[in-house]
PDB file of N, CA and C in Angstrom:
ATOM      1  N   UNK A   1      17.461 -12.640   5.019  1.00  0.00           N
ATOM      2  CA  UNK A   1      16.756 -13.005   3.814  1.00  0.00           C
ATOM      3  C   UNK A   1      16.078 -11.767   3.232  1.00  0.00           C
ATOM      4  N   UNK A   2      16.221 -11.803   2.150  1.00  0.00           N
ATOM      5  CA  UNK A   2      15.465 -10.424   1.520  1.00  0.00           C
ATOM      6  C   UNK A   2      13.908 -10.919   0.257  1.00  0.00           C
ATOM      7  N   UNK A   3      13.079 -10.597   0.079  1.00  0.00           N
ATOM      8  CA  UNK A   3      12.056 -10.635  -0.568  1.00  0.00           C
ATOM      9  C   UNK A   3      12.292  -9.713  -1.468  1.00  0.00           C
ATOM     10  N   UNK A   4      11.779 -10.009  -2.957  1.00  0.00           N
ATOM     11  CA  UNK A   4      11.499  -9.269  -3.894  1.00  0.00           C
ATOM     12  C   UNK A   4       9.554  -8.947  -4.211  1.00  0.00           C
ATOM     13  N   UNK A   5       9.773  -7.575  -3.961  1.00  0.00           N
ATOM     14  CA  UNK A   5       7.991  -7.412  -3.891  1.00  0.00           C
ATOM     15  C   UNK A   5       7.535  -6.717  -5.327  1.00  0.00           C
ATOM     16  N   UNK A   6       6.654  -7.701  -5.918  1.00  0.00           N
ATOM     17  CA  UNK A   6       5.740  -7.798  -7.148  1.00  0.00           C
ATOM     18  C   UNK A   6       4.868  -6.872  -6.772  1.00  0.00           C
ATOM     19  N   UNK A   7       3.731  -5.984  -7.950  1.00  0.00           N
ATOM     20  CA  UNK A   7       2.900  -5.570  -8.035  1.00  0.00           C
ATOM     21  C   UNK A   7       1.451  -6.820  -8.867  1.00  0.00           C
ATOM     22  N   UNK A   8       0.923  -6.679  -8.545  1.00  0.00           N
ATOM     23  CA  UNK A   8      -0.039  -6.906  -9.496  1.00  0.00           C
ATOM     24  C   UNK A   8      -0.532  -6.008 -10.478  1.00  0.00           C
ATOM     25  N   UNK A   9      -1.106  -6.495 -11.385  1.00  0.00           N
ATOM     26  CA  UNK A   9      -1.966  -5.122 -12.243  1.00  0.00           C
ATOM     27  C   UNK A   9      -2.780  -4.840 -11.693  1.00  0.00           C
ATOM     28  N   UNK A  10      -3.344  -5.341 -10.464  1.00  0.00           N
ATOM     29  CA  UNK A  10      -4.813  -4.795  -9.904  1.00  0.00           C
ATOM     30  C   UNK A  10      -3.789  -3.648  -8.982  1.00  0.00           C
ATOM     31  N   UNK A  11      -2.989  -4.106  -7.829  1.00  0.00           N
ATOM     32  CA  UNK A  11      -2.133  -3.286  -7.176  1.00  0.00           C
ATOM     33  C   UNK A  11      -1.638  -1.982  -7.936  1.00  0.00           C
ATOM     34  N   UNK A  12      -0.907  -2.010  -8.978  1.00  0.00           N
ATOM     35  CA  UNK A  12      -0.193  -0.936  -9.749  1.00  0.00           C
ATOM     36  C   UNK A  12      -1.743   0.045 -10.034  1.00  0.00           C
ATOM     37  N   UNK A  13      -2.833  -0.500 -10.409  1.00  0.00           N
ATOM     38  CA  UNK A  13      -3.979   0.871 -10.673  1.00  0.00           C
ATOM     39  C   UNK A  13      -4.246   1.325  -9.496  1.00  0.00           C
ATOM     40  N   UNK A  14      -4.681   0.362  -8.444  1.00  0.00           N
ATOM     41  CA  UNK A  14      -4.505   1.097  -7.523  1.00  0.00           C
ATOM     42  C   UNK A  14      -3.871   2.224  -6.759  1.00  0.00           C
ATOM     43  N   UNK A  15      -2.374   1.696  -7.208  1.00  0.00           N
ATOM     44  CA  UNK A  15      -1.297   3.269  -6.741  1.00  0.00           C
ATOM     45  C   UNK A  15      -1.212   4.470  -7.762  1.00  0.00           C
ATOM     46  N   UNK A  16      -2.181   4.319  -8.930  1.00  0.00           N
ATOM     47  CA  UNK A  16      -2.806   5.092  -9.904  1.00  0.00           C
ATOM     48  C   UNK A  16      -3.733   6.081  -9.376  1.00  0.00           C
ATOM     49  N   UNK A  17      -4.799   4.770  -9.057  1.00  0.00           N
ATOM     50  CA  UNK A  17      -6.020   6.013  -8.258  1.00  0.00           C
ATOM     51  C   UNK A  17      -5.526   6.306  -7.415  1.00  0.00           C
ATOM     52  N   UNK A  18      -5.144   5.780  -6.297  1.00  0.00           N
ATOM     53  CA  UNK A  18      -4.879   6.766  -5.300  1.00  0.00           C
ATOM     54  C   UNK A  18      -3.836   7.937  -5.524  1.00  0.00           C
ATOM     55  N   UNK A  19      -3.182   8.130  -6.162  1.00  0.00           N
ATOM     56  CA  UNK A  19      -2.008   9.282  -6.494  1.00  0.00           C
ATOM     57  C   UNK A  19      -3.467   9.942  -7.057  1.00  0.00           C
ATOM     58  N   UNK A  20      -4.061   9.848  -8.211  1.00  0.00           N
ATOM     59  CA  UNK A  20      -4.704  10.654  -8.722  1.00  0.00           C
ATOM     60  C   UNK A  20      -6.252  10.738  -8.005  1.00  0.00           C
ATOM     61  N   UNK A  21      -6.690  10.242  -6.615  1.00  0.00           N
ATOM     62  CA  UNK A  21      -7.500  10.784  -5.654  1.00  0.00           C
ATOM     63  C   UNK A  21      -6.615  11.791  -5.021  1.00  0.00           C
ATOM     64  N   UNK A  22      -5.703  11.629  -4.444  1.00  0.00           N
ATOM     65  CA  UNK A  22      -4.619  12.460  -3.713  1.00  0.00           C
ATOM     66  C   UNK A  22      -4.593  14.203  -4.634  1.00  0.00           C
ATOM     67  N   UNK A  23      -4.518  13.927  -5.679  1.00  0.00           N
ATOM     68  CA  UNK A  23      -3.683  15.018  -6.725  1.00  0.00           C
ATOM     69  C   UNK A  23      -5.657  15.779  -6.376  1.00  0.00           C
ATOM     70  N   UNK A  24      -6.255  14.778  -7.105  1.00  0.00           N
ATOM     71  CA  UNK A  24      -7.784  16.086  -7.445  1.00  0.00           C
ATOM     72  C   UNK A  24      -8.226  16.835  -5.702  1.00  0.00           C
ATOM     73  N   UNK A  25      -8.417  16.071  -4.915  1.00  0.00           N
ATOM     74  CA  UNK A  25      -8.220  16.501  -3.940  1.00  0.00           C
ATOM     75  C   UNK A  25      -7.874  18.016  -3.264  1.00  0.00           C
ATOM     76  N   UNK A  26      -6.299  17.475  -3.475  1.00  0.00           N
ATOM     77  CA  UNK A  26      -5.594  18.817  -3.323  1.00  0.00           C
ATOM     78  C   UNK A  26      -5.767  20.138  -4.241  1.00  0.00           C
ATOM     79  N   UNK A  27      -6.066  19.595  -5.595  1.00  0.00           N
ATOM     80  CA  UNK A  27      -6.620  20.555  -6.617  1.00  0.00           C
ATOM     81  C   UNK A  27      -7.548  21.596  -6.599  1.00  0.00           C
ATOM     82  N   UNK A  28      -8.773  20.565  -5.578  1.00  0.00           N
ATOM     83  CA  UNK A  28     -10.577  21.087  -5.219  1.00  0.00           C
ATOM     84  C   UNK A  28     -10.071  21.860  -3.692  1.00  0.00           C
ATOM     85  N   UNK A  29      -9.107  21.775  -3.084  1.00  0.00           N
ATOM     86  CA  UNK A  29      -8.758  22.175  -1.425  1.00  0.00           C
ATOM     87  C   UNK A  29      -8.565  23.822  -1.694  1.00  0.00           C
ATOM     88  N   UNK A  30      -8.701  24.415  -0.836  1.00  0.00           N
ATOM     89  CA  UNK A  30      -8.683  26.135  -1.122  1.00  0.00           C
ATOM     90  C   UNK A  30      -7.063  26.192  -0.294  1.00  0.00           C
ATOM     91  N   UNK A  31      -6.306  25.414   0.101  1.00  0.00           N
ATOM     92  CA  UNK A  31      -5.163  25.297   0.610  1.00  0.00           C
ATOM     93  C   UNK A  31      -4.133  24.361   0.139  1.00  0.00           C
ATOM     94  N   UNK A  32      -4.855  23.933  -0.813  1.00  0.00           N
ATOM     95  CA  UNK A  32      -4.237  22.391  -2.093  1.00  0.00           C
ATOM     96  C   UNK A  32      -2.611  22.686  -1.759  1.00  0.00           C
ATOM     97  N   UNK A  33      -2.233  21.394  -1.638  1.00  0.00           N
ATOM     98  CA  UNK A  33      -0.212  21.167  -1.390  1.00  0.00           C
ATOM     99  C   UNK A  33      -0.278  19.860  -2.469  1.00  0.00           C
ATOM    100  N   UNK A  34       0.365  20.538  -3.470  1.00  0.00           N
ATOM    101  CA  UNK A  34       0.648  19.127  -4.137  1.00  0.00           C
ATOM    102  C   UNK A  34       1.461  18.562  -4.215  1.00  0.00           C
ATOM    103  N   UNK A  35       2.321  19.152  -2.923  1.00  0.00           N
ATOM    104  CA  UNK A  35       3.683  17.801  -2.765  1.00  0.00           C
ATOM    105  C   UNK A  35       2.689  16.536  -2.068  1.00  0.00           C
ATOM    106  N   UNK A  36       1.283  16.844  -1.303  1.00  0.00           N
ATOM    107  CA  UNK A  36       0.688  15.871  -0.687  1.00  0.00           C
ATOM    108  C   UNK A  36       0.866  14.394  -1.678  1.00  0.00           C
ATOM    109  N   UNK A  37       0.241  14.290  -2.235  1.00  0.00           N
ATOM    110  CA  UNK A  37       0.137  13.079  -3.284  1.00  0.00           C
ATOM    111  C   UNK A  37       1.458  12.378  -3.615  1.00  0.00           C
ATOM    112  N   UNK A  38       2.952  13.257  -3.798  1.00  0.00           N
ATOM    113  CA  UNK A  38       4.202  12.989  -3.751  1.00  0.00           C
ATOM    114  C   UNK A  38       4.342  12.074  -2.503  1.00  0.00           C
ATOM    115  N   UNK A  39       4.390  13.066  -1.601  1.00  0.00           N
ATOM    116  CA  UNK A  39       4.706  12.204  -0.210  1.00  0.00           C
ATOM    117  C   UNK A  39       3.621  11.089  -0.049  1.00  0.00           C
ATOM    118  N   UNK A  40       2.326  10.578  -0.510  1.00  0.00           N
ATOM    119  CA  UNK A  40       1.521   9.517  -0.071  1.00  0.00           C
ATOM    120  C   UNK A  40       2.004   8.504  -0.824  1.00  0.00           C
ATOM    121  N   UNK A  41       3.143   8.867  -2.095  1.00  0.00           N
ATOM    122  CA  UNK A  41       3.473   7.772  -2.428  1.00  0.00           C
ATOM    123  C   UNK A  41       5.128   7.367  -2.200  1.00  0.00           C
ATOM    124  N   UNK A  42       5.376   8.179  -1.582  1.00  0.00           N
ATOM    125  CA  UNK A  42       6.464   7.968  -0.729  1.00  0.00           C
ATOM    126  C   UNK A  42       6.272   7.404   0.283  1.00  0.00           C
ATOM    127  N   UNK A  43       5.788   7.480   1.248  1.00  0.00           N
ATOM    128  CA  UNK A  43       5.149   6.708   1.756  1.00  0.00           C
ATOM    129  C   UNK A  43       4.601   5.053   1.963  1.00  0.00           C
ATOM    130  N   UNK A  44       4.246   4.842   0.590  1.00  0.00           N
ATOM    131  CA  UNK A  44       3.854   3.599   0.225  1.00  0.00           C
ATOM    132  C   UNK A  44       4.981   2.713   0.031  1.00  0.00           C
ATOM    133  N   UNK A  45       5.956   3.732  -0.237  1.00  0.00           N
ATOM    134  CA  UNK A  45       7.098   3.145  -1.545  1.00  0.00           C
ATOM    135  C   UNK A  45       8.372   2.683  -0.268  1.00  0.00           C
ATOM    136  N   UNK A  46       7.924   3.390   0.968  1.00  0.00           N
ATOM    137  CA  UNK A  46       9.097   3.168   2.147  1.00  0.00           C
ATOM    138  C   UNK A  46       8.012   2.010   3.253  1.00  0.00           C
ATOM    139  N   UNK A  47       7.713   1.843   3.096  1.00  0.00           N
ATOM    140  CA  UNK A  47       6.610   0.805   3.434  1.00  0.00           C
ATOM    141  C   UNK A  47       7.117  -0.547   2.643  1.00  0.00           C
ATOM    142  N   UNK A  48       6.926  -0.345   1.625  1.00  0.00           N
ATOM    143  CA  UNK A  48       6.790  -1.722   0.395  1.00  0.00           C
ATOM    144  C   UNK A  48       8.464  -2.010   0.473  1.00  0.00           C
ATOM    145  N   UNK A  49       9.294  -1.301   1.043  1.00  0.00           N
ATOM    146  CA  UNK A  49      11.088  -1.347   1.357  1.00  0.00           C
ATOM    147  C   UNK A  49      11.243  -2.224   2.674  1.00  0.00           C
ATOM    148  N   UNK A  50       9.885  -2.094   3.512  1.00  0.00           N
ATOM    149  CA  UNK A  50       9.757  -2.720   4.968  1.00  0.00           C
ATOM    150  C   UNK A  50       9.633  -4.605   4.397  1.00  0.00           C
ATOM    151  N   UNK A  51       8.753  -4.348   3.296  1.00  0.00           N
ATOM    152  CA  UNK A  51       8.444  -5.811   3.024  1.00  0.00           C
ATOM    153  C   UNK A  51       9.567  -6.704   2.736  1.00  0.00           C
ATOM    154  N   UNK A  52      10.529  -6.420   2.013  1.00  0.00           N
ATOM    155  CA  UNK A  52      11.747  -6.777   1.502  1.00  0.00           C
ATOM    156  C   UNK A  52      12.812  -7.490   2.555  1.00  0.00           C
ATOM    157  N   UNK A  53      12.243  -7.419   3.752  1.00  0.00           N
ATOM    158  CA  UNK A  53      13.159  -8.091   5.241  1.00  0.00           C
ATOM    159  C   UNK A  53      12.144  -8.680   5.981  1.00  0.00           C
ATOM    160  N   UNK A  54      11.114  -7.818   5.805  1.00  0.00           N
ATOM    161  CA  UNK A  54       9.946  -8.543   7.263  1.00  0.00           C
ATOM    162  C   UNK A  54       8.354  -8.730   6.814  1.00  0.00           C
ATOM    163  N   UNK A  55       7.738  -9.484   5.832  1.00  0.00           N
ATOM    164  CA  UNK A  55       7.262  -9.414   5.480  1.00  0.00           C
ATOM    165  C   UNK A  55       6.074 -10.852   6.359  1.00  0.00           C
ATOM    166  N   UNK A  56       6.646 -11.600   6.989  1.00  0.00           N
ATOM    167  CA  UNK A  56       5.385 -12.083   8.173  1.00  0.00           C
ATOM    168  C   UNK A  56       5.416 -11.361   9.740  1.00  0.00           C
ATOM    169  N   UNK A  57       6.263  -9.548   9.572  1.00  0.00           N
ATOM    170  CA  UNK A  57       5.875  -9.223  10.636  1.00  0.00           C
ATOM    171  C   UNK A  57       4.271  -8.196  10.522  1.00  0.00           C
ATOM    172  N   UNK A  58       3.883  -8.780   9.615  1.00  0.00           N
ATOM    173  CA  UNK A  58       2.679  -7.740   9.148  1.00  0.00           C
ATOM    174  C   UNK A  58       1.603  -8.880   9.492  1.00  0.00           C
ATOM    175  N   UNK A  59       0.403  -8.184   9.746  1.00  0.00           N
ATOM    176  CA  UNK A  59      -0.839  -9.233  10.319  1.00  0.00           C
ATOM    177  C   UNK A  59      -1.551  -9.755   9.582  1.00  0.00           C
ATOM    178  N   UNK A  60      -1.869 -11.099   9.256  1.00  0.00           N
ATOM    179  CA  UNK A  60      -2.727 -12.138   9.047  1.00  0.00           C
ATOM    180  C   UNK A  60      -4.037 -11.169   8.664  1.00  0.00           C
ATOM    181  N   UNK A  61      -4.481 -11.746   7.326  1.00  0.00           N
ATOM    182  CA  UNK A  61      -5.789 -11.415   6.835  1.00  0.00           C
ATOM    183  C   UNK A  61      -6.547 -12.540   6.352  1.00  0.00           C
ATOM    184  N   UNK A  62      -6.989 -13.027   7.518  1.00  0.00           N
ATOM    185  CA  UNK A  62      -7.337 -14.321   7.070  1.00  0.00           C
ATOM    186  C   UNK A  62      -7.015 -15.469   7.522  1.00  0.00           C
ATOM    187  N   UNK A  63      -7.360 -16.695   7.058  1.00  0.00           N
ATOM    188  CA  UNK A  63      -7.205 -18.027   7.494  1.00  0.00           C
ATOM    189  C   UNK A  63      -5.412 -18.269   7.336  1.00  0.00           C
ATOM    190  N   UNK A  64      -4.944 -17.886   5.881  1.00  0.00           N
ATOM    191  CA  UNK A  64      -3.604 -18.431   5.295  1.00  0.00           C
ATOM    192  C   UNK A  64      -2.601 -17.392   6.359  1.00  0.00           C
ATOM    193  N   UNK A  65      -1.631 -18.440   6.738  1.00  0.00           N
ATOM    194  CA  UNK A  65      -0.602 -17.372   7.328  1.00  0.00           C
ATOM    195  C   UNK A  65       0.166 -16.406   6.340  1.00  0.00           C
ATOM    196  N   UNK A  66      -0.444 -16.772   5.272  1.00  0.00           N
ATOM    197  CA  UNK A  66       0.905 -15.899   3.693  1.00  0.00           C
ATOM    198  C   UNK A  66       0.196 -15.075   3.328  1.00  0.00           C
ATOM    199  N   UNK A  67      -1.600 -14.928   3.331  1.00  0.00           N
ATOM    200  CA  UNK A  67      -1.871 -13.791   2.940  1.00  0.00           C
ATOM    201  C   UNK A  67      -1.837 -12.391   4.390  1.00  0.00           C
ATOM    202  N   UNK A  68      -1.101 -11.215   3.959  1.00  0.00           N
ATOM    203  CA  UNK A  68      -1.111 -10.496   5.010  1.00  0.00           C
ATOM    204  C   UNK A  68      -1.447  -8.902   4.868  1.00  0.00           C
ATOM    205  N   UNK A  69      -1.586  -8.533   5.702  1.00  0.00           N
ATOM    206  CA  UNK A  69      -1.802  -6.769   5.320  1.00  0.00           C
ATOM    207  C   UNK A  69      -0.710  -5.587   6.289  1.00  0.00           C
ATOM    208  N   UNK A  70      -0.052  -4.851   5.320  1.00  0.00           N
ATOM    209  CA  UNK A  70       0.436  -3.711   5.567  1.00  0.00           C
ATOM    210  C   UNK A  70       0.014  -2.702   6.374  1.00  0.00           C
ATOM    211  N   UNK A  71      -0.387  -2.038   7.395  1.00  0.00           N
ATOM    212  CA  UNK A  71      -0.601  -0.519   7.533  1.00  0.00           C
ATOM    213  C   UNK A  71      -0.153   0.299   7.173  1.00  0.00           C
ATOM    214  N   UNK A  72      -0.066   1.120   6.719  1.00  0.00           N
ATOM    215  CA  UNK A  72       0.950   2.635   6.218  1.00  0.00           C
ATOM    216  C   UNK A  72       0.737   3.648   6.517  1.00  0.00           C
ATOM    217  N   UNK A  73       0.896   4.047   7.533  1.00  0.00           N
ATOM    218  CA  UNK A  73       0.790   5.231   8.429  1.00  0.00           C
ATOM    219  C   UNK A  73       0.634   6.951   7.370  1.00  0.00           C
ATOM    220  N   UNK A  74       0.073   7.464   7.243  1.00  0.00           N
ATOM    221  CA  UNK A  74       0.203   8.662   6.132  1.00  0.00           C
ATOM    222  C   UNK A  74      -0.873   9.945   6.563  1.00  0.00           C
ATOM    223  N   UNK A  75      -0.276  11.092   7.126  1.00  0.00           N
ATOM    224  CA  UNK A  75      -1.733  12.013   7.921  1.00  0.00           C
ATOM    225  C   UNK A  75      -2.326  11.241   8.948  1.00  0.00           C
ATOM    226  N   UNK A  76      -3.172  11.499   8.977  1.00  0.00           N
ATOM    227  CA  UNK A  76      -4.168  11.214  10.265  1.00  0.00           C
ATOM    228  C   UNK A  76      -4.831  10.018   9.460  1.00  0.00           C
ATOM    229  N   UNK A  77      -4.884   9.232   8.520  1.00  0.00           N
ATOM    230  CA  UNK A  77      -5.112   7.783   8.224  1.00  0.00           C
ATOM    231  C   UNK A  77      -4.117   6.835   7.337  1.00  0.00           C
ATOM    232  N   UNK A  78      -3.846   6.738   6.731  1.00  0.00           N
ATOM    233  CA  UNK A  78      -3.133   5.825   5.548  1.00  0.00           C
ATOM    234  C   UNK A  78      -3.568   4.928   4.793  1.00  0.00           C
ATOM    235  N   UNK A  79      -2.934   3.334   4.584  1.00  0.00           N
ATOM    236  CA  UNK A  79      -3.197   3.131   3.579  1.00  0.00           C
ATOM    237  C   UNK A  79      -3.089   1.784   4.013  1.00  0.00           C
ATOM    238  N   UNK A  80      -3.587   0.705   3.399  1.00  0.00           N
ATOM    239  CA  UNK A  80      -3.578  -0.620   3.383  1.00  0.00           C
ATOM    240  C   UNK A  80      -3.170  -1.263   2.637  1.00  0.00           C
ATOM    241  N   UNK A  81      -1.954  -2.135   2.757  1.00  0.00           N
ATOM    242  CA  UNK A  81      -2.013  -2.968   1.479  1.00  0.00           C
ATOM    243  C   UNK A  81      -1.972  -4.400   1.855  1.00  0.00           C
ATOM    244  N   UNK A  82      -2.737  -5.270   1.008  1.00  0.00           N
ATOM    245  CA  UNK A  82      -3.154  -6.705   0.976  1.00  0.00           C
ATOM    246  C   UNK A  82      -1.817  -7.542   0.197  1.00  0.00           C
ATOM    247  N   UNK A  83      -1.044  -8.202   0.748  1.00  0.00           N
ATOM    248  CA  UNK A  83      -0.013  -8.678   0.109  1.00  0.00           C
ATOM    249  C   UNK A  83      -0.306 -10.836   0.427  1.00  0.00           C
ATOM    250  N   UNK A  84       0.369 -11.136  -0.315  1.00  0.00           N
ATOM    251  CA  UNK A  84       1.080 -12.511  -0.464  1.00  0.00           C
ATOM    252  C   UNK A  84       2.732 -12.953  -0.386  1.00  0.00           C
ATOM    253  N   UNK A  85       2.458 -14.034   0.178  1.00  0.00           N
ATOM    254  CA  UNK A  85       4.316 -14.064   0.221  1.00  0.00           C
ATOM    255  C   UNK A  85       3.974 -15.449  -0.366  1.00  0.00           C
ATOM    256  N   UNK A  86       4.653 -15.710  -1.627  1.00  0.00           N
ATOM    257  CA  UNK A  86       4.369 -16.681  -2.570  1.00  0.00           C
ATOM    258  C   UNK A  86       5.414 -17.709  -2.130  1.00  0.00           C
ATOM    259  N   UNK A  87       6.741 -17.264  -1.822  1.00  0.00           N
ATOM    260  CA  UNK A  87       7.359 -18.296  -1.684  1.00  0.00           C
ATOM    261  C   UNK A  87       8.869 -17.411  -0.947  1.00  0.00           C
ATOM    262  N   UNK A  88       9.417 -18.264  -0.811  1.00  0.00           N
ATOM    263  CA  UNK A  88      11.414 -18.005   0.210  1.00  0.00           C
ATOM    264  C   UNK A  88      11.545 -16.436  -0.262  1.00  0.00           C
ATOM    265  N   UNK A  89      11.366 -15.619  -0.877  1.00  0.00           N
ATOM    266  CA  UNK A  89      11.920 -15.160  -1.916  1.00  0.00           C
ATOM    267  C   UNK A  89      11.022 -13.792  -2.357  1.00  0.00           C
ATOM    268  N   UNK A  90       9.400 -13.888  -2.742  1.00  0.00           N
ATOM    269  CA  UNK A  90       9.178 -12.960  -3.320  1.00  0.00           C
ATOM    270  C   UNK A  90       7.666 -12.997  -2.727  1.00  0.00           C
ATOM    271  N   UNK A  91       7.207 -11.902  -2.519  1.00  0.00           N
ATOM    272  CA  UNK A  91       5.769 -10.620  -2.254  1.00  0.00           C
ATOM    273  C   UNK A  91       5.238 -10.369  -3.540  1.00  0.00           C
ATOM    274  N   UNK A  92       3.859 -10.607  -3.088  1.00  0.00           N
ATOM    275  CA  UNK A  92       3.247 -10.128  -4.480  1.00  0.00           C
ATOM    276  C   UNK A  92       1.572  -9.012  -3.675  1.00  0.00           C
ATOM    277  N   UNK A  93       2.354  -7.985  -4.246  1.00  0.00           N
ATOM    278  CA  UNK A  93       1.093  -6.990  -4.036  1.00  0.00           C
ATOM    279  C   UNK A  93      -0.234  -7.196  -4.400  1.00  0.00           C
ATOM    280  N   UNK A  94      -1.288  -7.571  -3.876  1.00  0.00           N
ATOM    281  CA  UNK A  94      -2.912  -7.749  -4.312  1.00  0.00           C
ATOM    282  C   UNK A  94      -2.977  -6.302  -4.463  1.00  0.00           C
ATOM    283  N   UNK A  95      -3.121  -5.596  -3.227  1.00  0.00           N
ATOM    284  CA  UNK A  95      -4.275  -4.637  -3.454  1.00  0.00           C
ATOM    285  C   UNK A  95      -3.662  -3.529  -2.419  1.00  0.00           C
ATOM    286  N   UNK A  96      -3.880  -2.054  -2.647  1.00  0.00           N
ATOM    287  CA  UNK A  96      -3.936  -1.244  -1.488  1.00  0.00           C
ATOM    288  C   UNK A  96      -4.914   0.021  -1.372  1.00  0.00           C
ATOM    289  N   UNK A  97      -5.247   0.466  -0.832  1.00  0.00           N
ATOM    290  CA  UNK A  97      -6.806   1.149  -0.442  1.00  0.00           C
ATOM    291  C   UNK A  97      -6.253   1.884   0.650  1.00  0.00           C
ATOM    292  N   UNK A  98      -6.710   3.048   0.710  1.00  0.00           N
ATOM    293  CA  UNK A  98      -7.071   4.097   1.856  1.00  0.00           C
ATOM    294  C   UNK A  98      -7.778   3.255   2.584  1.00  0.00           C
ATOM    295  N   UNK A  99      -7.643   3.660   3.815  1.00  0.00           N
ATOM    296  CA  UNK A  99      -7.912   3.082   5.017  1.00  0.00           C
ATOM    297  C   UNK A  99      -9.746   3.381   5.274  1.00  0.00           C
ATOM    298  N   UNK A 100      -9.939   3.917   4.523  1.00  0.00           N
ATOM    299  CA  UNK A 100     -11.075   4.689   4.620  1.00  0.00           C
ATOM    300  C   UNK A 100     -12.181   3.788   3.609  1.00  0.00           C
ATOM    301  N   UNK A 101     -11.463   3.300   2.677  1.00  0.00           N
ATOM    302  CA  UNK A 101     -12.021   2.820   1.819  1.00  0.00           C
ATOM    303  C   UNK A 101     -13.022   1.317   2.537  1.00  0.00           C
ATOM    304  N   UNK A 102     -13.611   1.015   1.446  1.00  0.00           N
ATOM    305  CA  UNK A 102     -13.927  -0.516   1.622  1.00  0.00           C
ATOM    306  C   UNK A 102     -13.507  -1.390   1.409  1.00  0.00           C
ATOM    307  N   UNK A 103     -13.784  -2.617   2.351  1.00  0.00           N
ATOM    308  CA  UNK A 103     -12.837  -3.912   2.406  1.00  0.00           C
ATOM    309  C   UNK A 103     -12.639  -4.261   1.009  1.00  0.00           C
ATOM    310  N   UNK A 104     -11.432  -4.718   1.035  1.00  0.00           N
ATOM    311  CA  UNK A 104     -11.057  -5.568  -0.390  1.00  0.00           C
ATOM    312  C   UNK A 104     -10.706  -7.013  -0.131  1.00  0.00           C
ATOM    313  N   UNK A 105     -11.069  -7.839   0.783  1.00  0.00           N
ATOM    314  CA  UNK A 105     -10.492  -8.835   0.629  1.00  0.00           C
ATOM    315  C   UNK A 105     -11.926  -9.570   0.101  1.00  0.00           C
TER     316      UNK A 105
END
């Protein structure tokens, strides 16, 4: 079975800021790599390819067995993303945050 995975508009700014936390970052770094920000969303983007086959092998956030969360392994932390599996068929991205960040649920 394959899933088709949605963004939300809250999700899609999210992979906004974070590309463009990633980018200033590397900008302000006295060693700045700005393929970094490339690869964090590569990253995301081979992740969100995982969802598309296995999308209740990811852990429970919460009471509902459908809402679930991603890890995304990236450097020495990564990234989170808060997903839904709406139905047979299709993922819908809530939210994703550096690991670092604060809770979003």
């Amino acid at each position: 079975m394959t899933y088709r995975v949605e963004f939300s508009e809250a999700a899609a700014l999210d992979l906004e800021q974070l590309y463009d936390f990633a980018l200033q970052r590397e900008l302000e770094s006295e060693t700045g790599d700005l393929d970094i920000p490339e690869r964090a969303m590569q990253a995301i983007k081979d992740c969100m390819a995982f969802l598309e086959s296995s999308p209740f092998a990811c852990r429970k956030a919460g009471s509902s067995s459908f809402i679930r969360e991603l890890v995304i392994p990236f450097g020495r932390t990564g990234y989170v993303a808060l997903f839904e599996i709406v139905d047979s068929s299709t993922v819908i991205m809530g939210a994703i945050r550096h690991q670092r960040e604060d809770d979003y649920h």
